[in-house]
PDB file of N, CA and C in Angstrom:
ATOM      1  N   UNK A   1       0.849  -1.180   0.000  1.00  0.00           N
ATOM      2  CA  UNK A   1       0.000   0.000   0.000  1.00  0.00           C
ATOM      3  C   UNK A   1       0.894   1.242   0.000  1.00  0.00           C
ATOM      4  N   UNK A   2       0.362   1.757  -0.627  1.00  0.00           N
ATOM      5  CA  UNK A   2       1.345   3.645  -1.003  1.00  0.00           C
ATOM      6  C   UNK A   2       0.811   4.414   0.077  1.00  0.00           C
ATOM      7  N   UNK A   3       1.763   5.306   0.336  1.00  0.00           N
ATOM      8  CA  UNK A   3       1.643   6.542   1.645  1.00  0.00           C
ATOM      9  C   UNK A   3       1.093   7.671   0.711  1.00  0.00           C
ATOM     10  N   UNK A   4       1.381   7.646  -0.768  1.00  0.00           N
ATOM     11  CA  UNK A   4       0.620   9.025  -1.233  1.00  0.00           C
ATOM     12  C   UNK A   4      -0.205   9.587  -1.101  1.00  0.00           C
ATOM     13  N   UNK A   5      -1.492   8.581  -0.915  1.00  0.00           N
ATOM     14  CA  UNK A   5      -2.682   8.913  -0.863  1.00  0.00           C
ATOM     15  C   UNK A   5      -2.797   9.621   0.910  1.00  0.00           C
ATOM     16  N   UNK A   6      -1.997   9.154   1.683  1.00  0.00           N
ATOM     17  CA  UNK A   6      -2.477   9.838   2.839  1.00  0.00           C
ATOM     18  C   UNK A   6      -1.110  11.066   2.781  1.00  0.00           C
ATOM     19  N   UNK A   7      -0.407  11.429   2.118  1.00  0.00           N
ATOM     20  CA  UNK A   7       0.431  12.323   1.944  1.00  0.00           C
ATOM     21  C   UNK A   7      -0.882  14.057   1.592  1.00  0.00           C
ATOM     22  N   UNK A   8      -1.326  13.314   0.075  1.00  0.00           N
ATOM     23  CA  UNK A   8      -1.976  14.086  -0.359  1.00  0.00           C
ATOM     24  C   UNK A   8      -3.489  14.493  -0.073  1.00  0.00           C
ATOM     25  N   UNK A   9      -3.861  13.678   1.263  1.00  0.00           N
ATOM     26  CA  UNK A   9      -5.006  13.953   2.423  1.00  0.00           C
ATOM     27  C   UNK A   9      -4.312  15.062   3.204  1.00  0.00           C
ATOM     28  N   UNK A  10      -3.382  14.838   3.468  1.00  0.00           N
ATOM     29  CA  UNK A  10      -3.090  15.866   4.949  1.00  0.00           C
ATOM     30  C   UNK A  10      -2.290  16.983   4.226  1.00  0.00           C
ATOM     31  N   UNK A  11      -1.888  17.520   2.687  1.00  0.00           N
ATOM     32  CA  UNK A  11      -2.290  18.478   2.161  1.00  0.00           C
ATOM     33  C   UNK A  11      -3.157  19.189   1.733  1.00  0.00           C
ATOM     34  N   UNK A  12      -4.145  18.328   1.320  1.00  0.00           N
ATOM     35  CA  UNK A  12      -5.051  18.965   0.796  1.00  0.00           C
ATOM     36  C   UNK A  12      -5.901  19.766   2.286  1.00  0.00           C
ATOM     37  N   UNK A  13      -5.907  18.854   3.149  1.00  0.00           N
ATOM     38  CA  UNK A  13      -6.479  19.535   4.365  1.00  0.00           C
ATOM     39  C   UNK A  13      -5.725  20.728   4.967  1.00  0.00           C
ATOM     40  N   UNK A  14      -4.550  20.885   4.600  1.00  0.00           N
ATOM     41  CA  UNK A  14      -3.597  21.848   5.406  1.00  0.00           C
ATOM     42  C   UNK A  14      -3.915  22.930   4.192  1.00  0.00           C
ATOM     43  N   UNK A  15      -3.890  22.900   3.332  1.00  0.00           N
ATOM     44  CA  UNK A  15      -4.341  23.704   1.585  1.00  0.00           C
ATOM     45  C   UNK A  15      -5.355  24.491   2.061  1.00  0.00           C
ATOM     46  N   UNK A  16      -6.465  23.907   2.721  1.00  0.00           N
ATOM     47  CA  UNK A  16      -7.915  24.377   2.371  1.00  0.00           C
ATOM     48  C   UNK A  16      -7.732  25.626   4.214  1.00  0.00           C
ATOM     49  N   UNK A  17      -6.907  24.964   5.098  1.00  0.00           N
ATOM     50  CA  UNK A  17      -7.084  25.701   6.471  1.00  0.00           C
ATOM     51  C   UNK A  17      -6.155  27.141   6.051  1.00  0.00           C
ATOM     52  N   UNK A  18      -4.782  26.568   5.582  1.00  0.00           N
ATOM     53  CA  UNK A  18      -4.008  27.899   4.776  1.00  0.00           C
ATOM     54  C   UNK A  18      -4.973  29.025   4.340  1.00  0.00           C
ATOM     55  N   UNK A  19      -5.639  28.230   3.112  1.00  0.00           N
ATOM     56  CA  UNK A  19      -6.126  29.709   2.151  1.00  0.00           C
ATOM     57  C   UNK A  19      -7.031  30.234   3.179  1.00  0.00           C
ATOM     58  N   UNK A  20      -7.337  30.120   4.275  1.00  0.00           N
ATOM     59  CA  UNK A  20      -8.782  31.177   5.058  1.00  0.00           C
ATOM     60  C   UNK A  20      -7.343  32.232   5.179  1.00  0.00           C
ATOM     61  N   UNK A  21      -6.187  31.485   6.044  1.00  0.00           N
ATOM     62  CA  UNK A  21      -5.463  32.163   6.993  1.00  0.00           C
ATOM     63  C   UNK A  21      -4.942  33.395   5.865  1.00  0.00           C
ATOM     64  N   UNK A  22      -4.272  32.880   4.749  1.00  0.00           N
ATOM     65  CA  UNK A  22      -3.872  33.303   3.904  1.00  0.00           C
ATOM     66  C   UNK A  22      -5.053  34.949   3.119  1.00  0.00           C
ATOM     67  N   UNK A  23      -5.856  34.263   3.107  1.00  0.00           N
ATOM     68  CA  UNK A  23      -7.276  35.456   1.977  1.00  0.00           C
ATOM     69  C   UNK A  23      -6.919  36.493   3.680  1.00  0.00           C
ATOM     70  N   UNK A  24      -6.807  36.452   4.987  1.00  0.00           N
ATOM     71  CA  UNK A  24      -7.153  37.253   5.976  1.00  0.00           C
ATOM     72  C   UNK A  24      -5.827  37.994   6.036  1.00  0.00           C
ATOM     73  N   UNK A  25      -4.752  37.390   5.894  1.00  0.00           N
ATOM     74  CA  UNK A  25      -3.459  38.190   5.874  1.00  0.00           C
ATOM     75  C   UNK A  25      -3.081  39.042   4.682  1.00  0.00           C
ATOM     76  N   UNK A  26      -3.894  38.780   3.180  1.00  0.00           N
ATOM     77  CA  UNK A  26      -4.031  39.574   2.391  1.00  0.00           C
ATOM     78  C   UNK A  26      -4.873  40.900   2.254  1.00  0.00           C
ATOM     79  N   UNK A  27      -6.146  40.476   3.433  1.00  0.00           N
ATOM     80  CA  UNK A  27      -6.629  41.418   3.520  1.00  0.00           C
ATOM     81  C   UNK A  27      -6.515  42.688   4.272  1.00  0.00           C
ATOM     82  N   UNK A  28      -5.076  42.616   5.076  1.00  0.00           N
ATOM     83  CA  UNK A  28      -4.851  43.281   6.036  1.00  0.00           C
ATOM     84  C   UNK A  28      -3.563  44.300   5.569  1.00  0.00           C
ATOM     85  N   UNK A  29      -3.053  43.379   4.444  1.00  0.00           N
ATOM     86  CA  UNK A  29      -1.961  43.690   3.556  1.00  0.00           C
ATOM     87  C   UNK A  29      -2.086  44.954   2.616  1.00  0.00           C
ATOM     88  N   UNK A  30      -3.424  44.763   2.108  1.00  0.00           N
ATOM     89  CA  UNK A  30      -4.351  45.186   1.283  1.00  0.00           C
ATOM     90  C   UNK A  30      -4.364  47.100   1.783  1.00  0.00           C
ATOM     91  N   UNK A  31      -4.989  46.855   3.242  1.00  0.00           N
ATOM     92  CA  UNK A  31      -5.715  47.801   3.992  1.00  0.00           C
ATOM     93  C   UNK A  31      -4.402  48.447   3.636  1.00  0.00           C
ATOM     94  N   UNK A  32      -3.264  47.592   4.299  1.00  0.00           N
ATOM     95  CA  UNK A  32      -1.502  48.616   4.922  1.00  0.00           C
ATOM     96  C   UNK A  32      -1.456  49.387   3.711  1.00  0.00           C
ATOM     97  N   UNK A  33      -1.714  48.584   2.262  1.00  0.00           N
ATOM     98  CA  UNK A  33      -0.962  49.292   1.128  1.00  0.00           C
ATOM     99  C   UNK A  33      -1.893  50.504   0.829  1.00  0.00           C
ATOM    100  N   UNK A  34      -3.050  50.180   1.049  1.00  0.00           N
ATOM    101  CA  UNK A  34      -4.004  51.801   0.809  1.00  0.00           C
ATOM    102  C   UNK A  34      -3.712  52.806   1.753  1.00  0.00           C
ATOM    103  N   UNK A  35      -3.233  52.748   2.831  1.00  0.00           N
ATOM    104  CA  UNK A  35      -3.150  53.675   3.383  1.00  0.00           C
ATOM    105  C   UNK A  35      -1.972  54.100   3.676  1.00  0.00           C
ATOM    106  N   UNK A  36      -0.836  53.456   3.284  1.00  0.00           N
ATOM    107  CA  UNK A  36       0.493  53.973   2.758  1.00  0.00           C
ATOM    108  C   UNK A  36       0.264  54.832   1.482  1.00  0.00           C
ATOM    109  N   UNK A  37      -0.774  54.145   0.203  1.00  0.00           N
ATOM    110  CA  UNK A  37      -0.714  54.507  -0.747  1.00  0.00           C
ATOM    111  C   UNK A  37      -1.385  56.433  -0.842  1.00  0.00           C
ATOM    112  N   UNK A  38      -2.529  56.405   0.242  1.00  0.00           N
ATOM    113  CA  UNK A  38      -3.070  57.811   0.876  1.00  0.00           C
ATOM    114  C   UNK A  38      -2.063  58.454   1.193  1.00  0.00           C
ATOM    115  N   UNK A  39      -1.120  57.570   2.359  1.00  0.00           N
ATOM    116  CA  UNK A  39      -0.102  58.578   2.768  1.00  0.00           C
ATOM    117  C   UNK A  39       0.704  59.458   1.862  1.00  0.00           C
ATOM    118  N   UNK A  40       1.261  58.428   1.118  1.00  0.00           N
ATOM    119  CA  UNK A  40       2.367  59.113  -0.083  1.00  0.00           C
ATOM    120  C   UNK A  40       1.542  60.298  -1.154  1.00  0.00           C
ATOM    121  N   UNK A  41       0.320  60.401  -1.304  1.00  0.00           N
ATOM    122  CA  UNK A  41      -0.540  61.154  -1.843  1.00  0.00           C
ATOM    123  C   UNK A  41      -0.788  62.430  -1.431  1.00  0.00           C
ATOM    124  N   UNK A  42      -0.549  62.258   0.094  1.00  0.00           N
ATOM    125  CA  UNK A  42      -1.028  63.533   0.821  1.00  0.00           C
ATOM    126  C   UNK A  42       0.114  64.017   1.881  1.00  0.00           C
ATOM    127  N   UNK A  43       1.201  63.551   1.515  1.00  0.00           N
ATOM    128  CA  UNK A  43       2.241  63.895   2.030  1.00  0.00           C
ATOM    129  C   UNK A  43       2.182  65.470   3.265  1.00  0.00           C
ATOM    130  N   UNK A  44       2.464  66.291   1.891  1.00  0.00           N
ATOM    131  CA  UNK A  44       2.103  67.756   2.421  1.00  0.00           C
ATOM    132  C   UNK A  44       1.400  68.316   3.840  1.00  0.00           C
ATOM    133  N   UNK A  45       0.428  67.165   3.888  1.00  0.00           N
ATOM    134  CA  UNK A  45      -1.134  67.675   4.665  1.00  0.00           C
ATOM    135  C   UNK A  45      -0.612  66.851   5.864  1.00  0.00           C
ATOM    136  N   UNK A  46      -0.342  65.859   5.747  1.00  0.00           N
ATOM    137  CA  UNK A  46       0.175  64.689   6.890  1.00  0.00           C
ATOM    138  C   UNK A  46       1.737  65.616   7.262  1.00  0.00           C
ATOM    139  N   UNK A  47       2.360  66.202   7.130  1.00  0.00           N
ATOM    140  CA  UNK A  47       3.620  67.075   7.366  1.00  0.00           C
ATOM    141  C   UNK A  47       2.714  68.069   8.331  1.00  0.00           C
ATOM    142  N   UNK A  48       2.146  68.619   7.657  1.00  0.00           N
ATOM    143  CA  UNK A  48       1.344  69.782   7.841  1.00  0.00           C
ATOM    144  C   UNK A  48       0.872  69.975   9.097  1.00  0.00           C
ATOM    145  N   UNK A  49       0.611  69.037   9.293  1.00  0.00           N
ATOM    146  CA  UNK A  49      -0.479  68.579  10.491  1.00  0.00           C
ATOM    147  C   UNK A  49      -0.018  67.870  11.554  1.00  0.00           C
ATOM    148  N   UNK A  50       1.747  67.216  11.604  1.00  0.00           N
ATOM    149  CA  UNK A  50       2.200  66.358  11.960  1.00  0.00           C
ATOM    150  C   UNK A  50       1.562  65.099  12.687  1.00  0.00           C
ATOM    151  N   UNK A  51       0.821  64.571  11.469  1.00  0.00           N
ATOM    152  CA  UNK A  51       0.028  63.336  11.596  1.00  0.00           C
ATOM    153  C   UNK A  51       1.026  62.084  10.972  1.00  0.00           C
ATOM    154  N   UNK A  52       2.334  62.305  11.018  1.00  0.00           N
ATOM    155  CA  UNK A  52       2.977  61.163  10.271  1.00  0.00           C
ATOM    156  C   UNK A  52       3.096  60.319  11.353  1.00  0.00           C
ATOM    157  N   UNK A  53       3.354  60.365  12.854  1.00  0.00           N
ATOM    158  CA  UNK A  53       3.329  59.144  13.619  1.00  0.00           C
ATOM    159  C   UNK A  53       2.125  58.667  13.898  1.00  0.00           C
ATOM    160  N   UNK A  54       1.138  59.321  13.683  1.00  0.00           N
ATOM    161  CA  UNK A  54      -0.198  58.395  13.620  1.00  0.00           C
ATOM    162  C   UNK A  54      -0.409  57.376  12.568  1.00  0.00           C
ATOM    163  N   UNK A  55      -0.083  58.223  11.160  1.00  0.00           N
ATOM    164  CA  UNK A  55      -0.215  57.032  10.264  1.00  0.00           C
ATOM    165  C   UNK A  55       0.571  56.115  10.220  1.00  0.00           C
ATOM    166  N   UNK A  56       2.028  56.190  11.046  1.00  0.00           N
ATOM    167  CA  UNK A  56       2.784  55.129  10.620  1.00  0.00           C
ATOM    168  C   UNK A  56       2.168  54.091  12.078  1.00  0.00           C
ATOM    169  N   UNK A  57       1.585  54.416  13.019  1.00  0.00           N
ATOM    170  CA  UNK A  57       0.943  53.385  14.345  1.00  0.00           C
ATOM    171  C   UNK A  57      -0.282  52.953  13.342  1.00  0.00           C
ATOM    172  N   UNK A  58      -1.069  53.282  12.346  1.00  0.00           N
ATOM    173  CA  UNK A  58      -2.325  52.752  12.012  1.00  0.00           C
ATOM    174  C   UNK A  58      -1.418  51.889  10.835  1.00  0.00           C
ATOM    175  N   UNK A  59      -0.437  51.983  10.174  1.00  0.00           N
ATOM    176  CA  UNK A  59       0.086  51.170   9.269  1.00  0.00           C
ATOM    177  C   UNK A  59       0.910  49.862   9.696  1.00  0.00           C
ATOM    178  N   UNK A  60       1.493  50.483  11.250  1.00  0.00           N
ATOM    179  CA  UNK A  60       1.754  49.585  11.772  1.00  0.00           C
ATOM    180  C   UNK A  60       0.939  48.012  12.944  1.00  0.00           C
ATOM    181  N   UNK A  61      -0.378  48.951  12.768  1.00  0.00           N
ATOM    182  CA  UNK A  61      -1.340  48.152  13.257  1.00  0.00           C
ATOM    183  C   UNK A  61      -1.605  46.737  12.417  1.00  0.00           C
ATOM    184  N   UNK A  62      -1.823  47.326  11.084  1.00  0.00           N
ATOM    185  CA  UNK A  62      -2.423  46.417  10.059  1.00  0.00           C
ATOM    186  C   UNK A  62      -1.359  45.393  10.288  1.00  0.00           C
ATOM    187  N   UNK A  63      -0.190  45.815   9.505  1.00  0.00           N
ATOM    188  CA  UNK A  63       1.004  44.655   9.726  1.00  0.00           C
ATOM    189  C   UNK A  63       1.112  43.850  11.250  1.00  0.00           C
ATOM    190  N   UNK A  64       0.481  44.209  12.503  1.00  0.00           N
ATOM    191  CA  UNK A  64       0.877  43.453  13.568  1.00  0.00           C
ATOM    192  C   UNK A  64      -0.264  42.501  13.144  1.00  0.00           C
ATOM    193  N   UNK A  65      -1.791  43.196  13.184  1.00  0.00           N
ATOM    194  CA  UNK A  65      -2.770  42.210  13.062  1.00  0.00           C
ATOM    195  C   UNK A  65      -2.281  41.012  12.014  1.00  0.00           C
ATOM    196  N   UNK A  66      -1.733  41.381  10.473  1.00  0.00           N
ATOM    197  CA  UNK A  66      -1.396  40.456   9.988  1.00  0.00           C
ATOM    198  C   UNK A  66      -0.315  39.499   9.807  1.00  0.00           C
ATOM    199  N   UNK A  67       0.788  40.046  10.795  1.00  0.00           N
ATOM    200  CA  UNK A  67       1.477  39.037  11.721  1.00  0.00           C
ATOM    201  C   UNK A  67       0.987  38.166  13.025  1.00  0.00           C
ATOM    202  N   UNK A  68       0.227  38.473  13.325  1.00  0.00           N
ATOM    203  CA  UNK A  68      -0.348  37.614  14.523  1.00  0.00           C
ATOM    204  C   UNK A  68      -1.228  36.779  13.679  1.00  0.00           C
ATOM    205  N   UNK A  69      -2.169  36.793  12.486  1.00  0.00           N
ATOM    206  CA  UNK A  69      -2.635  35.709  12.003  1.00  0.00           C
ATOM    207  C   UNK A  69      -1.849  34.664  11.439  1.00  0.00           C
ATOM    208  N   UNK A  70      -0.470  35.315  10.818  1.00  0.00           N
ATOM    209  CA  UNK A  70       0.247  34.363  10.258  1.00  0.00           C
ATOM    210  C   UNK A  70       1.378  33.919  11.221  1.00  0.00           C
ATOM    211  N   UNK A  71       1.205  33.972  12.830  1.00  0.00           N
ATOM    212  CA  UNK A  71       1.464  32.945  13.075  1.00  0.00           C
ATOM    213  C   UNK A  71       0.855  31.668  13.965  1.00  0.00           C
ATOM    214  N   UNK A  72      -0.308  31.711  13.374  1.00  0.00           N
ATOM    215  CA  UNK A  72      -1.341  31.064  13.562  1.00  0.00           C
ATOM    216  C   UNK A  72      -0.745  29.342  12.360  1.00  0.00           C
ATOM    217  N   UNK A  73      -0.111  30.055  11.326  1.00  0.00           N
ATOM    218  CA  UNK A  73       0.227  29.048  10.101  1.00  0.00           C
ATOM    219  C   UNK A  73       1.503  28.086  10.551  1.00  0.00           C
ATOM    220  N   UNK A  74       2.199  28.280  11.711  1.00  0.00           N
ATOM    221  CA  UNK A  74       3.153  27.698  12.012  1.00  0.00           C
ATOM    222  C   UNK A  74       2.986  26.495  12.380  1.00  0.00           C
ATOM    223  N   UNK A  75       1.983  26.288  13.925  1.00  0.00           N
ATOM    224  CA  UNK A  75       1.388  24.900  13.570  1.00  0.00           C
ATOM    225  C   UNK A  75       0.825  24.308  12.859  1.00  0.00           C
ATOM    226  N   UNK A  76      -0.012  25.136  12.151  1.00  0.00           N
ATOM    227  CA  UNK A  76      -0.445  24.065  11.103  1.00  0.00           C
ATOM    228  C   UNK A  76       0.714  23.570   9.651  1.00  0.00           C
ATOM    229  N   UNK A  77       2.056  24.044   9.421  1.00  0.00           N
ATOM    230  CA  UNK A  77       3.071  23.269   8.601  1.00  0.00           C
ATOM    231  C   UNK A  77       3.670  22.374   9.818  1.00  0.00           C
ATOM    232  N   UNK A  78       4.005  22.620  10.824  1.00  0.00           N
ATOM    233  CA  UNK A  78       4.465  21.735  11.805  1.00  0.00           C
ATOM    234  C   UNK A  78       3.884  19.757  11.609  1.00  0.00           C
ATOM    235  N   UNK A  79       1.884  20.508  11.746  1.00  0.00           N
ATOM    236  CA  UNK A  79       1.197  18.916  11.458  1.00  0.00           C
ATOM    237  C   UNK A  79       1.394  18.630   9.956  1.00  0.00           C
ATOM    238  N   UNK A  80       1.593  19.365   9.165  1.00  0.00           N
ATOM    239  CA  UNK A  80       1.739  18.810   7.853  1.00  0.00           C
ATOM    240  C   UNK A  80       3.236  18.329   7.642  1.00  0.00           C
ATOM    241  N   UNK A  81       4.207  18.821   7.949  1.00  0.00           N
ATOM    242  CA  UNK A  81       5.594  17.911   7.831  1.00  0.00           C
ATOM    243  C   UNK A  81       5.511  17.023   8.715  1.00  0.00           C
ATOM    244  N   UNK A  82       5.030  17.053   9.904  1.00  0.00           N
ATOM    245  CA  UNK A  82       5.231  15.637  10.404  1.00  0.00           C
ATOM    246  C   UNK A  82       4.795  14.404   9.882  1.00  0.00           C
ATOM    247  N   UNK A  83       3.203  14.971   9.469  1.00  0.00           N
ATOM    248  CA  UNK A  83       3.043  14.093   8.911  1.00  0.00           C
ATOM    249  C   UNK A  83       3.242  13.633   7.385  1.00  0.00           C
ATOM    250  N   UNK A  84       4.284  14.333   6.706  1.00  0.00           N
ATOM    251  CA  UNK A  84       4.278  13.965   5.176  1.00  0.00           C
ATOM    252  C   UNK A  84       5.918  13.099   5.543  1.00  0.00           C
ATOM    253  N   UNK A  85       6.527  13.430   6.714  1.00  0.00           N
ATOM    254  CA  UNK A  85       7.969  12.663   6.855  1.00  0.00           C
ATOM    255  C   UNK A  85       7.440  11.578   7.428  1.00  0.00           C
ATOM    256  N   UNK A  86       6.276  11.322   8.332  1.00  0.00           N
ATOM    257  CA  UNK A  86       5.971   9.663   9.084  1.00  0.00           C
ATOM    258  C   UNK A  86       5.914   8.988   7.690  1.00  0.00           C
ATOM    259  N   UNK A  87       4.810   9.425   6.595  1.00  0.00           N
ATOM    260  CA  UNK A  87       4.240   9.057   5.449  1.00  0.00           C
ATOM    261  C   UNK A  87       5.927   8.283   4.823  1.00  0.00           C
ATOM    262  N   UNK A  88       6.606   9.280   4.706  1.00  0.00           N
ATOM    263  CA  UNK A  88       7.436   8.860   3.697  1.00  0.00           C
ATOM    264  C   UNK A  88       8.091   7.824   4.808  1.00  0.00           C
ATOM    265  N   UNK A  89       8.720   7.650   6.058  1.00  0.00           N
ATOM    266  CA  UNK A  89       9.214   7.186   6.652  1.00  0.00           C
ATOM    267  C   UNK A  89       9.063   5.304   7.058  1.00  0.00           C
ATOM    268  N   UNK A  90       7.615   5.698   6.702  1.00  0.00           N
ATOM    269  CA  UNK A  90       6.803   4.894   6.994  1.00  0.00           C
ATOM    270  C   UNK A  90       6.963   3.563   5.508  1.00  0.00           C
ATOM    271  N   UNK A  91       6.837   4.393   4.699  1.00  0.00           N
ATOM    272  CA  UNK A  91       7.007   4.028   3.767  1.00  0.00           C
ATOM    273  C   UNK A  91       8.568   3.084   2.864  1.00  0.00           C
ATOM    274  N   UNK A  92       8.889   3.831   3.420  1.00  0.00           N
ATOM    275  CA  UNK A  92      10.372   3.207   3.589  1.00  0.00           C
ATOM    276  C   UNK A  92      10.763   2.145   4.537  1.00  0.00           C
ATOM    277  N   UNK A  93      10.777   2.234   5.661  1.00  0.00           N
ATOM    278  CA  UNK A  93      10.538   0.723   6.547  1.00  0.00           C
ATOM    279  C   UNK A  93       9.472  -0.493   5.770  1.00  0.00           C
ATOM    280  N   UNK A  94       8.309  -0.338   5.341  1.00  0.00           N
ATOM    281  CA  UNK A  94       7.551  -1.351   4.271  1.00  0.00           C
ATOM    282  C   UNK A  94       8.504  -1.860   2.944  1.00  0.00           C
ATOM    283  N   UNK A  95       9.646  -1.459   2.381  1.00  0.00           N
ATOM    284  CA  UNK A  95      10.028  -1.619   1.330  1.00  0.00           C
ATOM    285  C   UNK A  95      11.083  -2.594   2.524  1.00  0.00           C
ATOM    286  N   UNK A  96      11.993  -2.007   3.018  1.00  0.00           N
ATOM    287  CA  UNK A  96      13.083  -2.941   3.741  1.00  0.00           C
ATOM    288  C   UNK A  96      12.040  -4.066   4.626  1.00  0.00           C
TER     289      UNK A  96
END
């Protein structure tokens, strides 16, 4: 019996938990770049006003939020290499 098939179970399951984590860290990515992209637009007014350490704490917000989701992704490659090295490991002791 082949380990592939349970190789390519416990990807496909780690695939499908990724992309939520993944679409949420883009969306936060998203936010940072619009409002960098405002910043650089309105330079002048943000000088002006000395609102540049505010925007860089609200730019730096986005990026923490979307560091704290992504490391949410750590255990879940942790269960997926373990289990794609038992798979192969496993697999290899059956041949000897």
């Amino acid at each position: 019996m082949t380990t592939i098939p349970a190789i390519f179970v416990a990807m496909g399951a780690a695939v499908s938990i990724d992309s939520v984590y993944e679409v949420k860290i883009n969306h936060f990515y998203s936010e940072a770049a619009a409002l960098a992209l405002e910043a650089i637009g309105s330079v002048r007014t943000i000088h002006a006003f000395w609102a540049s350490e505010k925007m860089v704490q609200k730019y730096d917000a986005y990026l923490e939020k979307a560091h704290q989701i992504g490391k949410k992704k750590s255990p879940l490659y942790g269960i997926v290499f373990a289990t794609q090295y038992f798979c192969v490991y496993s697999g290899h002791v059956k041949i000897y």
